[in-house]
Protein backbone atom coordinates (compact mmCIF):
# COMPACT_ATOMS: atom_id res chain seq x y z
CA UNK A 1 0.00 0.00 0.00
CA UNK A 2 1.12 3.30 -1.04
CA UNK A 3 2.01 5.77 1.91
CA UNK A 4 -0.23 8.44 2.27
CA UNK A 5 0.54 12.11 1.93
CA UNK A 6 2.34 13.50 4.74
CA UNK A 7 0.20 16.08 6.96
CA UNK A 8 2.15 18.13 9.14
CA UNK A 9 -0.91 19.82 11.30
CA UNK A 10 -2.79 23.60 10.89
CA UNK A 11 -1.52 25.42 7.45
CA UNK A 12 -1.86 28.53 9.58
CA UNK A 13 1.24 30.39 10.05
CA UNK A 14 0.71 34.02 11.18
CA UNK A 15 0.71 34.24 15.18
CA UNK A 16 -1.16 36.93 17.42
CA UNK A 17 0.29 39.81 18.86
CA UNK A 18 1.43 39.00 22.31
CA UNK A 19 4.37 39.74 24.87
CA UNK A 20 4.97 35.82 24.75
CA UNK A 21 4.41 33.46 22.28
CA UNK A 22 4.04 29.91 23.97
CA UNK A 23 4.17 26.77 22.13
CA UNK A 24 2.47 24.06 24.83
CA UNK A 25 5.00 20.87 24.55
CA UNK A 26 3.26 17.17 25.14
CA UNK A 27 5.19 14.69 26.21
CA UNK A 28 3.86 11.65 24.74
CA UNK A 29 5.14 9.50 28.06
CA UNK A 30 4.21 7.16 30.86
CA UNK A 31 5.39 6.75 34.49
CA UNK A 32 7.45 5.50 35.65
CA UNK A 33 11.17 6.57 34.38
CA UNK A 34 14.05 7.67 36.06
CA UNK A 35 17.28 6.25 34.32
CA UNK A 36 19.27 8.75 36.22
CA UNK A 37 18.06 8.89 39.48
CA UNK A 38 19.93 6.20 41.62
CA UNK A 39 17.47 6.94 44.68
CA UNK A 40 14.67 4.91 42.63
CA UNK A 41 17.23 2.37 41.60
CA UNK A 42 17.29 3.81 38.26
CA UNK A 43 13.78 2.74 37.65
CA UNK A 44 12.24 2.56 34.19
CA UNK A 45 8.52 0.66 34.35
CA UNK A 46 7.23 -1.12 31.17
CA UNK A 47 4.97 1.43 29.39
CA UNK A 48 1.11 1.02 29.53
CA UNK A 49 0.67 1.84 25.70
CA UNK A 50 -3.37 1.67 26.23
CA UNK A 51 -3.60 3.78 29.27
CA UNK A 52 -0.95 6.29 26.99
CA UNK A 53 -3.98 6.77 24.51
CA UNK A 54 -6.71 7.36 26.37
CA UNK A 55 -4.46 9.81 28.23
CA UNK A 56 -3.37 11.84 25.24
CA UNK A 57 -6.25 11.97 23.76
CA UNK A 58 -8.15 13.39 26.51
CA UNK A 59 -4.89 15.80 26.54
CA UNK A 60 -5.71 16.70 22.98
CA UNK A 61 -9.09 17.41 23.56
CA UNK A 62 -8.09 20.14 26.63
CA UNK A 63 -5.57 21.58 24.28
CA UNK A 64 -8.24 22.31 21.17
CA UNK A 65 -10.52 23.51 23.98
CA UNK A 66 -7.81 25.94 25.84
CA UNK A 67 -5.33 26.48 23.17
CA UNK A 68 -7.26 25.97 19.87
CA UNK A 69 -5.20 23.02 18.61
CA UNK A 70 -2.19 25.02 19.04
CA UNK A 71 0.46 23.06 20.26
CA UNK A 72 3.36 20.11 19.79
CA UNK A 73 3.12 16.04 20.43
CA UNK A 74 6.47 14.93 21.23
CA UNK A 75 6.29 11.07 21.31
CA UNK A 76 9.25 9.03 23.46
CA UNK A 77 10.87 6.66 21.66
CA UNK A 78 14.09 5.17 23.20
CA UNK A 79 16.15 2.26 24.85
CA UNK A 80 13.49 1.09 26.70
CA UNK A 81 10.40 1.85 24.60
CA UNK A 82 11.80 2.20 20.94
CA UNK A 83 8.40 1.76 19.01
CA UNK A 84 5.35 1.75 21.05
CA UNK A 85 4.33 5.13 20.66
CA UNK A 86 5.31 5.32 16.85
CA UNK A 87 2.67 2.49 15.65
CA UNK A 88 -0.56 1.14 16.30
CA UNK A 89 -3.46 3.25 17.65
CA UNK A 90 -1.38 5.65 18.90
CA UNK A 91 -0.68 6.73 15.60
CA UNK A 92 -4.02 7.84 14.50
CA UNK A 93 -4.06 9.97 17.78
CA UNK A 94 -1.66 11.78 16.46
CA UNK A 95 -3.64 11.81 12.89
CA UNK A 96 -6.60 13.05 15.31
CA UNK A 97 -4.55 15.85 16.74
CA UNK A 98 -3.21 16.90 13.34
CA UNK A 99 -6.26 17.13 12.03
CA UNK A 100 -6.99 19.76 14.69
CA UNK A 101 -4.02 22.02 13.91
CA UNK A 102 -1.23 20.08 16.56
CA UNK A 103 1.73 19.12 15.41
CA UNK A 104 4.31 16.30 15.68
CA UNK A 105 8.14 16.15 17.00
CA UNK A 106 10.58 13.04 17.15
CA UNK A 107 11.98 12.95 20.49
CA UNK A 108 14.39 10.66 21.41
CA UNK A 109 15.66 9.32 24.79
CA UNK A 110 18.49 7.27 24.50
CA UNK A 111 19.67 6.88 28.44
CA UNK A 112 20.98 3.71 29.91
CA UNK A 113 20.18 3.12 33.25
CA UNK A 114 22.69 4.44 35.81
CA UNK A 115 25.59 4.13 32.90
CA UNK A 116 25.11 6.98 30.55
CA UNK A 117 23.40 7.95 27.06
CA UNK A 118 23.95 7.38 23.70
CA UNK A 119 22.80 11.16 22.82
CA UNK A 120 26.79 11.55 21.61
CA UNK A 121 26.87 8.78 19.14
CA UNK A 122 26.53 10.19 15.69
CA UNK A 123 25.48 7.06 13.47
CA UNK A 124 23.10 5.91 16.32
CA UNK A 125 21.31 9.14 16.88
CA UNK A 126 20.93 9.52 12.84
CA UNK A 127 19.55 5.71 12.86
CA UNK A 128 17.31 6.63 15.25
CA UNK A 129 15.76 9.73 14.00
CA UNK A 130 15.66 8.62 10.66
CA UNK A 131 13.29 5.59 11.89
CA UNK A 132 10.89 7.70 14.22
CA UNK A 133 10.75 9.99 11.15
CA UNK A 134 10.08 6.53 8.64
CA UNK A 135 7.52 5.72 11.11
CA UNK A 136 5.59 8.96 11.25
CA UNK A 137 5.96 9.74 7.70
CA UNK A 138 4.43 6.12 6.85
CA UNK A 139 1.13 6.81 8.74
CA UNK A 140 0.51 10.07 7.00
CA UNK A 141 2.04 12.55 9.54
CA UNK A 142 5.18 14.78 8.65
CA UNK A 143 7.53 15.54 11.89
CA UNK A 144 8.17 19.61 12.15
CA UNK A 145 10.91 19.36 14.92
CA UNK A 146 13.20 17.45 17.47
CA UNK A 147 13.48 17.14 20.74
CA UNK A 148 16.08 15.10 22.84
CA UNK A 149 15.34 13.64 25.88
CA UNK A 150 16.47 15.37 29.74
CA UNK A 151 17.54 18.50 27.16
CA UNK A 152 20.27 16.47 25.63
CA UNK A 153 22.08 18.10 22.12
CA UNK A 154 25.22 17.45 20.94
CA UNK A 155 26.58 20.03 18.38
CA UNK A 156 26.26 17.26 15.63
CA UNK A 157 22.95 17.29 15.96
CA UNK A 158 22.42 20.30 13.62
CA UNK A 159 23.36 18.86 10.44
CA UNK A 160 21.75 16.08 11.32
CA UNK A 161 18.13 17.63 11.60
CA UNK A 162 18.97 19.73 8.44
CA UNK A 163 19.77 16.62 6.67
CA UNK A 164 16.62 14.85 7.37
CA UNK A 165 14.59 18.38 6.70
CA UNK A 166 14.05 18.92 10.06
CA UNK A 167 14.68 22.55 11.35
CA UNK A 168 12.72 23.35 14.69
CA UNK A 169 14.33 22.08 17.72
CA UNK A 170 12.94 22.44 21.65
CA UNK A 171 15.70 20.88 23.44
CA UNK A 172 16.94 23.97 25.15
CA UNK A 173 16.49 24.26 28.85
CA UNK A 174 19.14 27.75 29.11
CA UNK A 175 21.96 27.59 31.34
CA UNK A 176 21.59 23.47 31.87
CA UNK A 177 24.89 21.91 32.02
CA UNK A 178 25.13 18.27 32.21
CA UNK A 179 28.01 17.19 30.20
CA UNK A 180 27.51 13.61 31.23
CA UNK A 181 23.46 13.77 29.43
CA UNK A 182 24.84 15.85 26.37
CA UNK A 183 23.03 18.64 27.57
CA UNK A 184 24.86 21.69 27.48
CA UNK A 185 22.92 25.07 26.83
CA UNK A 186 25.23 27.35 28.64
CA UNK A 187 25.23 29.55 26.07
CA UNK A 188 21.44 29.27 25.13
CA UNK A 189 19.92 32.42 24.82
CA UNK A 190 16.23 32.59 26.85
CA UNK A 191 14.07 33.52 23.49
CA UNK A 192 14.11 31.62 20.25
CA UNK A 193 16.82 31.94 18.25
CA UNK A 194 18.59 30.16 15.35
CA UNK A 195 21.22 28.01 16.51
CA UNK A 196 24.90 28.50 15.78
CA UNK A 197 27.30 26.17 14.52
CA UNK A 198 28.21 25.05 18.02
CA UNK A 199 25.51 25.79 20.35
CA UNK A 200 27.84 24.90 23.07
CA UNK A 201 30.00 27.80 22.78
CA UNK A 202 29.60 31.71 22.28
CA UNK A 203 27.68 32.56 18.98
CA UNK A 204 29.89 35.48 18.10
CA UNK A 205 31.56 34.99 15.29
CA UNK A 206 29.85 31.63 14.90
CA UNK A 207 27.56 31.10 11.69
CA UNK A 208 24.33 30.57 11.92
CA UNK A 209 22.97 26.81 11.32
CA UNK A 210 19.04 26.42 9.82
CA UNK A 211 17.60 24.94 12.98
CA UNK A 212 16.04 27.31 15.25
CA UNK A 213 15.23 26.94 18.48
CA UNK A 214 12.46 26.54 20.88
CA UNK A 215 13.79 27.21 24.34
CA UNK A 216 11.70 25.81 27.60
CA UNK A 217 10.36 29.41 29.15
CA UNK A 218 12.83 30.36 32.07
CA UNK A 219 12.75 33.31 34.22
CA UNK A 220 17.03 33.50 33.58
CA UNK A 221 17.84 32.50 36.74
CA UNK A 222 18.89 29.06 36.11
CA UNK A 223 17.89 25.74 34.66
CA UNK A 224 16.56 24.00 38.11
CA UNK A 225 12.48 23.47 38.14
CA UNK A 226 12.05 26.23 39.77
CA UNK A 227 13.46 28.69 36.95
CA UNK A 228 11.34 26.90 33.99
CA UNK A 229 7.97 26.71 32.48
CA UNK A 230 8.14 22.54 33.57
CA UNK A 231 4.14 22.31 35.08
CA UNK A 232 4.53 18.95 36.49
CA UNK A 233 7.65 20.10 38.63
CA UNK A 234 6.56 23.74 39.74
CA UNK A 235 2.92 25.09 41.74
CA UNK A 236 0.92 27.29 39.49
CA UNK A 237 2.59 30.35 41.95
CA UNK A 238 5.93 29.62 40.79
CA UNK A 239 4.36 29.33 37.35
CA UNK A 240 3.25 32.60 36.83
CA UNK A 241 6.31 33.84 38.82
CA UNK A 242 8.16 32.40 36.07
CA UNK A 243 5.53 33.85 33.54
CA UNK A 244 5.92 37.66 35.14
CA UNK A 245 9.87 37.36 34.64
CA UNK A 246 9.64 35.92 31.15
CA UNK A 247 7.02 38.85 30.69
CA UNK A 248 8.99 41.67 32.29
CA UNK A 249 11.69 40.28 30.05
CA UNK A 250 9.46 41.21 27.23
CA UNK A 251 8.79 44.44 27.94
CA UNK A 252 12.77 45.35 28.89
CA UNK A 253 13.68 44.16 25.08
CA UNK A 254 10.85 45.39 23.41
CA UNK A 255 10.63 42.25 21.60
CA UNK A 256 8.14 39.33 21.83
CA UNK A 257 9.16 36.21 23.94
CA UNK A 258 9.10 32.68 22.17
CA UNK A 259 9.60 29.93 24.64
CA UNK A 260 7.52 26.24 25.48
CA UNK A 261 6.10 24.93 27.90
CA UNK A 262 6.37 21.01 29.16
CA UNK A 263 3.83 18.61 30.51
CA UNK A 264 3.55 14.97 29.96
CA UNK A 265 0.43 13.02 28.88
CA UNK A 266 1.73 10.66 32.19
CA UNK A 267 0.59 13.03 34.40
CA UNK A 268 -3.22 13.02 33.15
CA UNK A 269 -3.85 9.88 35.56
CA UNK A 270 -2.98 12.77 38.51
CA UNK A 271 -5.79 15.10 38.94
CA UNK A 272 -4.04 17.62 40.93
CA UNK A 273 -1.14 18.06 38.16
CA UNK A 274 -4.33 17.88 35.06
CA UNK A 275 -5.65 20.97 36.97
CA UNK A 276 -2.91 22.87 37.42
CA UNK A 277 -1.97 22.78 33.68
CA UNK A 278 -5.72 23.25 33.04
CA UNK A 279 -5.05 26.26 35.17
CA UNK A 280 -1.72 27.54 33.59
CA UNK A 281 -3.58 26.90 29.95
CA UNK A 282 -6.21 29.46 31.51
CA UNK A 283 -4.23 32.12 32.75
CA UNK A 284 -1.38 32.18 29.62
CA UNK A 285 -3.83 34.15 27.23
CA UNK A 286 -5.03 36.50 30.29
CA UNK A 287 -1.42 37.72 30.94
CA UNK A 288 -0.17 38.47 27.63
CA UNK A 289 0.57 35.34 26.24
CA UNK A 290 -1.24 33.61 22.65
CA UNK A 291 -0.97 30.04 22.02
CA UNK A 292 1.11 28.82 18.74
CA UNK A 293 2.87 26.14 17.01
CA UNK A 294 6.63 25.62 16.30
CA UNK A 295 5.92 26.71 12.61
CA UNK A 296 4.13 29.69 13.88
CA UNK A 297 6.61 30.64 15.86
CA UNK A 298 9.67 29.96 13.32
CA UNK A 299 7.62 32.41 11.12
CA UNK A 300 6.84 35.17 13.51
CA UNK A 301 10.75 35.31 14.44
CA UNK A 302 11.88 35.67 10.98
CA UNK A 303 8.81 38.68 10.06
CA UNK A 304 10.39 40.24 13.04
CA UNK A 305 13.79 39.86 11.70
CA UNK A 306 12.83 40.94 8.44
CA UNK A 307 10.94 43.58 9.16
CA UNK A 308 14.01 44.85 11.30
CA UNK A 309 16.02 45.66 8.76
């Protein structure tokens, strides 16, 4: 059977005026998994693929509700759950979601348990996004962007999305340094941005690769849960404490914000954490903030830049 034609979600591009332009991220994910946290004996449980679709699409349905179908799937596929959420029924929630303007990212997560990652392996990583892509592409849905797993990147990375057509990337938690998990965003600055050749060091003087960036929202202060737009790991005060310095931020540079948010279709099964981000979805458009997708933001960043000069 012939493929189908690749759908990559809404065909709208323009965004709304806004101080911050937030793309909602979805972890496509189940509990439990901690491959680097030795106090839960690295634990990684089996994932419950049918409980993972009834939770995402109820997730879905909140986010064409709240945030009119504006925002990202970003399915896990990795060392200990390589294929499960790239086949099966799964896939036609994400057909479901597309449909409704959402959009699709390969994320990767390619930890060991309590000995390290694979995130620095160049034929691996290419192997591996090359088959999440194959997999995607086969059901009729065409990946806009990457994301690596606990904010790993190596520099490599960057040709390697351009090669495969891929050139939005939201693995940027700013001023995260974790040599050991590949993630290094030091440099990262706190507002989308194209990435240079080496996102690791300085970008003066650096060119300019094709992939932009998607950072996770962070009030600047660091890269601990405290400082980011992570739902799951924060109270809806710190939240919009975040929010207010991400906003202020705004203001200072006279430019629009463009930064994601992260919550994980896990958490649905935990009523406390689905209200809070029902909560945070409510209060985001009532405090200067409009909804988009990674395209839409990709395009309002380079209007801006083009109308600057």
């Amino acid at each position: 059977m012939r493929p189908r034609e690749p759908e990559s979600g809404s065909t709208e591009t323009t965004a709304p005026a806004a101080e911050i332009l937030l793309v909602p991220l979805i972890d496509v994910n189940w509990l439990v998994y901690a491959p680097f946290d030795p106090a839960r004996g690295y634990r990684v449980d089996p994932p419950d693929v049918a409980k993972s679709i009834g939770e995402t699409r109820a997730l879905c349905r909140r986010l064409r509700e709240q945030a009119g179908g504006r925002y990202i799937l970003t399915p896990h596929s990795g060392t200990y759950c390589r294929s499960e959420y790239y086949e099966g029924e799964m896939l036609e929630v994400y057909r479901e979601a597309v449909a409704d303007g959402a959009e699709l990212c390969v994320h990767l997560h390619e930890e060991i348990k309590g000995a390290g990652t694979r995130y620095g392996e160049p034929d691996h990583m290419a192997a591996m996004v090359q088959d999440c892509k194959n997999r995607l592409e086969d059901a009729g849905i065409s990946p806009v962007a990457y994301r690596g797993g606990h904010y790993a990147y190596a520099p490599f990375m960057n040709r390697l999305l351009e090669n495969n057509d891929i050139l939005i990337d939201c693995s940027c938690a700013p001023g995260m340094d974790y040599p050991d998990r590949e993630a290094i965003w030091t440099e990262a600055e706190l507002s989308a941005f194209y990435l240079p050749e080496n996102p690791r060091r300085p970008s003066t003087g650096q060119a300019r690769s094709r992939v932009f960036e998607i950072p996770i929202g962070s009030d600047g202060g660091g890269s601990a849960y405290a400082n980011i737009l992570h739902v799951e790991q924060s109270d809806l005060d710190n939240l919009k404490r975040v929010w207010a310095a991400i906003r202020e931020r705004a203001k200072r540079v006279e430019r629009p914000q463009i930064v994601h948010s992260l919550f994980h279709t896990g958490s649905m099964g935990q009523p406390e954490l689905a209200e809070r981000f029902r909560r945070f979805l409510e209060f985001v458009p009532e405090h200067g903030g409009a909804f988009v997708t990674t395209v839409m933001a990709k395009a309002a960043y380079d209007h801006a830049v083009e109308a600057r000069v």
